[in-house]
N, C-alpha and C. Protein backbone atom coordinates (compact mmCIF):
# COMPACT_ATOMS: atom_id res chain seq x y z
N UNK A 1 6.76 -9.47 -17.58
CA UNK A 1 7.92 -9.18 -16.76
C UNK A 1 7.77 -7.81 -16.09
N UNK A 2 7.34 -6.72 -16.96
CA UNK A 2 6.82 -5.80 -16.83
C UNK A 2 6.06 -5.72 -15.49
N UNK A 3 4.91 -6.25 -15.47
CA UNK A 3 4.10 -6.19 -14.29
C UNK A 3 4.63 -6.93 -13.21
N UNK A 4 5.69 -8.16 -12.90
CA UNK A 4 5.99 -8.45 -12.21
C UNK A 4 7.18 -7.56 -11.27
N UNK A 5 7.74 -6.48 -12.15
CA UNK A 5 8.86 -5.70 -11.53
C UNK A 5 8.23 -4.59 -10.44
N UNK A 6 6.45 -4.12 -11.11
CA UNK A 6 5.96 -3.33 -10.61
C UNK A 6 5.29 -3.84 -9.61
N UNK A 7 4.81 -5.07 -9.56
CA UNK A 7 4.19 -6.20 -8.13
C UNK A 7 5.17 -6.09 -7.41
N UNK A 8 6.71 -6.17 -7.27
CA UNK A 8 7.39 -6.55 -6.57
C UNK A 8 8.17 -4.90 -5.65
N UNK A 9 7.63 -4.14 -6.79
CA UNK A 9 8.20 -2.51 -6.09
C UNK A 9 7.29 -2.40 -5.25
N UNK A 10 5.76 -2.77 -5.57
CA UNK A 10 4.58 -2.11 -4.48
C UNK A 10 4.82 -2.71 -3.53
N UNK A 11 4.80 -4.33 -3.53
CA UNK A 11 4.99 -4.83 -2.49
C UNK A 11 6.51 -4.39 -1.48
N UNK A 12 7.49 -3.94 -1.81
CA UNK A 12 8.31 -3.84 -1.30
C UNK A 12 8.19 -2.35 -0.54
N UNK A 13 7.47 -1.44 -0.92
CA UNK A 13 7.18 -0.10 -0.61
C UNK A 13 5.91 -0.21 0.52
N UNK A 14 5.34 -1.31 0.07
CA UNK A 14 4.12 -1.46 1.14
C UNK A 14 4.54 -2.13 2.56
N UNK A 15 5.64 -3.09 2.35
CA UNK A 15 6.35 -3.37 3.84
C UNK A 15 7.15 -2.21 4.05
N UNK A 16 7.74 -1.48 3.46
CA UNK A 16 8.27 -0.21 4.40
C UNK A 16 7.37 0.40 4.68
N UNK A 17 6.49 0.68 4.16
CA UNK A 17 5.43 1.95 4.72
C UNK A 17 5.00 1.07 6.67
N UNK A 18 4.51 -0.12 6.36
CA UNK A 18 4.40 -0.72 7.18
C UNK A 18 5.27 -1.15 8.57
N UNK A 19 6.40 -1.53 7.78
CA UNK A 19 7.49 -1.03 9.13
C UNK A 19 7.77 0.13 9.84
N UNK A 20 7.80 1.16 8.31
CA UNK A 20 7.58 2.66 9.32
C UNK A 20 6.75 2.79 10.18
N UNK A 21 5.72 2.55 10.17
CA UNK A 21 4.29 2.84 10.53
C UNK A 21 4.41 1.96 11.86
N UNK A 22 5.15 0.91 12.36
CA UNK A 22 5.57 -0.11 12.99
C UNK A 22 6.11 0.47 14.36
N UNK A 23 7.57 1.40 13.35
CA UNK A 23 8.68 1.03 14.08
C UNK A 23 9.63 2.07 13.92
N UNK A 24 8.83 3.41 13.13
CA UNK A 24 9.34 4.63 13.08
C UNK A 24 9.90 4.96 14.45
N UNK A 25 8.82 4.76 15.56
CA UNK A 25 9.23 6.04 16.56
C UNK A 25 10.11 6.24 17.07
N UNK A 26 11.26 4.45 16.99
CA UNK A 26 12.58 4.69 17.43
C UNK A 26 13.25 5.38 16.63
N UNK A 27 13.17 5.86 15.08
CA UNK A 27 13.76 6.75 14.26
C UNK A 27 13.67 8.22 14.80
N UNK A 28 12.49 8.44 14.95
CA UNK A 28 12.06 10.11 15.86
C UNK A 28 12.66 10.27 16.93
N UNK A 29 12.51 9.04 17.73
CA UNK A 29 13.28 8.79 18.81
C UNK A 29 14.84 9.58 19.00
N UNK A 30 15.57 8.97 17.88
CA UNK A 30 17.18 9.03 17.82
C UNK A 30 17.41 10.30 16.68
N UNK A 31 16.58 10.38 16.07
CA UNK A 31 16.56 11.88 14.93
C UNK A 31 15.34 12.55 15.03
N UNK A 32 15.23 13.76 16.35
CA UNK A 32 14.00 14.39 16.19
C UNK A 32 13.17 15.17 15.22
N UNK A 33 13.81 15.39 13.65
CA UNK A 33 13.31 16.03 12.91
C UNK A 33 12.71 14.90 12.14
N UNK A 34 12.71 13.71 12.08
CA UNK A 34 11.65 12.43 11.80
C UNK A 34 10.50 12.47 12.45
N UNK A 35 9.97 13.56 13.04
CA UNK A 35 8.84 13.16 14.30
C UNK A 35 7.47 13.58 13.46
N UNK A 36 7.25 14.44 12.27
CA UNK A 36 6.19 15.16 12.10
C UNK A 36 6.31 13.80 10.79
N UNK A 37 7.10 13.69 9.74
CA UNK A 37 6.40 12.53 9.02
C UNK A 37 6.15 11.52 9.87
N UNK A 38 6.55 11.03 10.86
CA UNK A 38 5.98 9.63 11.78
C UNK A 38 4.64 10.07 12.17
N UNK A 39 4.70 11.01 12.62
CA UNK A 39 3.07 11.26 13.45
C UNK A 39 2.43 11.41 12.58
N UNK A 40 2.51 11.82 11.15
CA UNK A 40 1.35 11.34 9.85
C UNK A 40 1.06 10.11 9.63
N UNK A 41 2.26 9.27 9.45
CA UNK A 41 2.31 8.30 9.30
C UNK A 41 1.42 7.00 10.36
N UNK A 42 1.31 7.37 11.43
CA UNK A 42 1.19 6.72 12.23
C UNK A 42 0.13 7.27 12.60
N UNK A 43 -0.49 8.35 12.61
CA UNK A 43 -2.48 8.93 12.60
C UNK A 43 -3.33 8.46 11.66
N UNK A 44 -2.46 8.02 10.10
CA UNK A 44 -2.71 7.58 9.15
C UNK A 44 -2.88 5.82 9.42
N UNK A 45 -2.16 4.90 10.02
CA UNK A 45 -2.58 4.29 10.46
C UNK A 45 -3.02 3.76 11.06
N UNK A 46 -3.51 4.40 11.74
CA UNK A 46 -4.16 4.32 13.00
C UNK A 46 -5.79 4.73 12.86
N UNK A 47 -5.65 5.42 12.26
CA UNK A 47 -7.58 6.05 11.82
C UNK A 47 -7.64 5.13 10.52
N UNK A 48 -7.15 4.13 9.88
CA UNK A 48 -7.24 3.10 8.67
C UNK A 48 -7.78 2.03 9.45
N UNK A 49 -7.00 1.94 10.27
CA UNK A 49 -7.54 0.78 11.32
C UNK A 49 -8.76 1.08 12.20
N UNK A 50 -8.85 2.08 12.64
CA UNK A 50 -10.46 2.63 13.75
C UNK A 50 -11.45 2.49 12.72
N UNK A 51 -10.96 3.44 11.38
CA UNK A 51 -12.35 3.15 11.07
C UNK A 51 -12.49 2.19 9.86
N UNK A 52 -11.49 1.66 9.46
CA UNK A 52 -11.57 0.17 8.80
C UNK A 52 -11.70 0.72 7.04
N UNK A 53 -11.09 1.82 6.79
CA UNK A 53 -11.19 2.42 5.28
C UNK A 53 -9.89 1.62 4.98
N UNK A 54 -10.66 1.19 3.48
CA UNK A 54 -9.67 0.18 2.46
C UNK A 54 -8.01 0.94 1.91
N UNK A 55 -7.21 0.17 2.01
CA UNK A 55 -5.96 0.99 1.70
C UNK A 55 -6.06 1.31 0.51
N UNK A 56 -5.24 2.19 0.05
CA UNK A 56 -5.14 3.14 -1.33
C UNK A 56 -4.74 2.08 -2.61
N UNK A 57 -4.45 0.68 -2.18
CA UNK A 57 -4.05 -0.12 -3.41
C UNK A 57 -5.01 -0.64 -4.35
N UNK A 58 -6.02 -1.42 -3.25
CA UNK A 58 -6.94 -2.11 -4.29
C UNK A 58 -7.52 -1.19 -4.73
N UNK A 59 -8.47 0.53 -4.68
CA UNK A 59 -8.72 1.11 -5.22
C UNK A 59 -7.91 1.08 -6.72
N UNK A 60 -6.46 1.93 -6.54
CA UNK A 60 -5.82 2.21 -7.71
C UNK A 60 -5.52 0.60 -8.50
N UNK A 61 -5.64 -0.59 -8.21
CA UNK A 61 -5.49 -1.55 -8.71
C UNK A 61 -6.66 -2.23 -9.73
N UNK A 62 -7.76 -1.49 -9.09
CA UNK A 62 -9.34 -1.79 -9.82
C UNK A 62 -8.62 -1.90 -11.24
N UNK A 63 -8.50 -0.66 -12.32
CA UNK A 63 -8.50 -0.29 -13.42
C UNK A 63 -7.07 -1.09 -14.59
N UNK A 64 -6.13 -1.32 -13.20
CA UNK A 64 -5.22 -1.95 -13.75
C UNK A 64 -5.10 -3.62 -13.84
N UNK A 65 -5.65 -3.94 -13.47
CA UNK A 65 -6.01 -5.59 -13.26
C UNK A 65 -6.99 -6.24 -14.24
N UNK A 66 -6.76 -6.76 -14.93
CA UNK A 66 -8.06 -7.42 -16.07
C UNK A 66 -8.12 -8.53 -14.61
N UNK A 67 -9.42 -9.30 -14.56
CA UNK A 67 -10.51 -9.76 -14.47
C UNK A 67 -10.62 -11.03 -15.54
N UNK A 68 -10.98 -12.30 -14.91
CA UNK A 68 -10.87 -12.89 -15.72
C UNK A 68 -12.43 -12.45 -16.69
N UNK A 69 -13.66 -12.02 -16.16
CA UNK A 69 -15.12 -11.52 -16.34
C UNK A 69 -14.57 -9.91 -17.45
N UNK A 70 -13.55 -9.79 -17.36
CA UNK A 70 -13.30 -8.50 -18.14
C UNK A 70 -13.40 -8.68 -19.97
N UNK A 71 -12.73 -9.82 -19.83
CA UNK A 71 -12.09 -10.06 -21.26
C UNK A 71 -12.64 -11.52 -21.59
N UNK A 72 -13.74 -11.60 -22.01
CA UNK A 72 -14.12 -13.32 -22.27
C UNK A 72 -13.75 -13.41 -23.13
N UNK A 73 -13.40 -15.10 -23.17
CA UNK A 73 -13.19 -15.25 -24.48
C UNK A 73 -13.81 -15.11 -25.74
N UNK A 74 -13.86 -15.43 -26.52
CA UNK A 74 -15.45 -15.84 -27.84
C UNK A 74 -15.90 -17.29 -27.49
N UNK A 75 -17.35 -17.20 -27.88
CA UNK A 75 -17.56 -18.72 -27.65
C UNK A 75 -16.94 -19.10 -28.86
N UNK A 76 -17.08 -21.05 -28.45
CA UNK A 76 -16.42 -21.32 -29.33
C UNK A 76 -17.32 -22.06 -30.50
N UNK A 77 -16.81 -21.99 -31.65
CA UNK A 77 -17.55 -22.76 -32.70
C UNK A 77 -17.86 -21.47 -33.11
């Protein structure tokens, strides 16, 4: 249950980052002191995409994910 609460926060943090990243600029737009996190935000995705570097999840996900090759079973008999 545990891991499903934390699947469902990333994922939910990863479509905002993504909408920001989207659809900030009308925020900067209408509140100019939003303009310097958008323009991180949005150099940040933008050089992810040019030069095609893997997002920060599956890295940090490596260590936390068993594998079914992680944990064999015993043979049997």
């Amino acid at each position: 249950m545990r891991c499903r609460i934390v699947g469902e926060a990333a994922m939910a943090l990863h479509t905002a980052f993504l909408l920001y990243a989207a659809l900030g600029g009308f925020l900067a737009w209408k509140w100019p002191r939003t303009f310097w996190p958008r323009l991180c935000v949005a150099l940040y995705a933008l050089a992810t995409s040019i030069v095609g570097g893997p997002a920060p999840s599956p890295t940090w996900r490596t260590g936390a994910v068993a594998t079914p090759d992680a944990n064999p079973s015993p043979p049997p008999g």
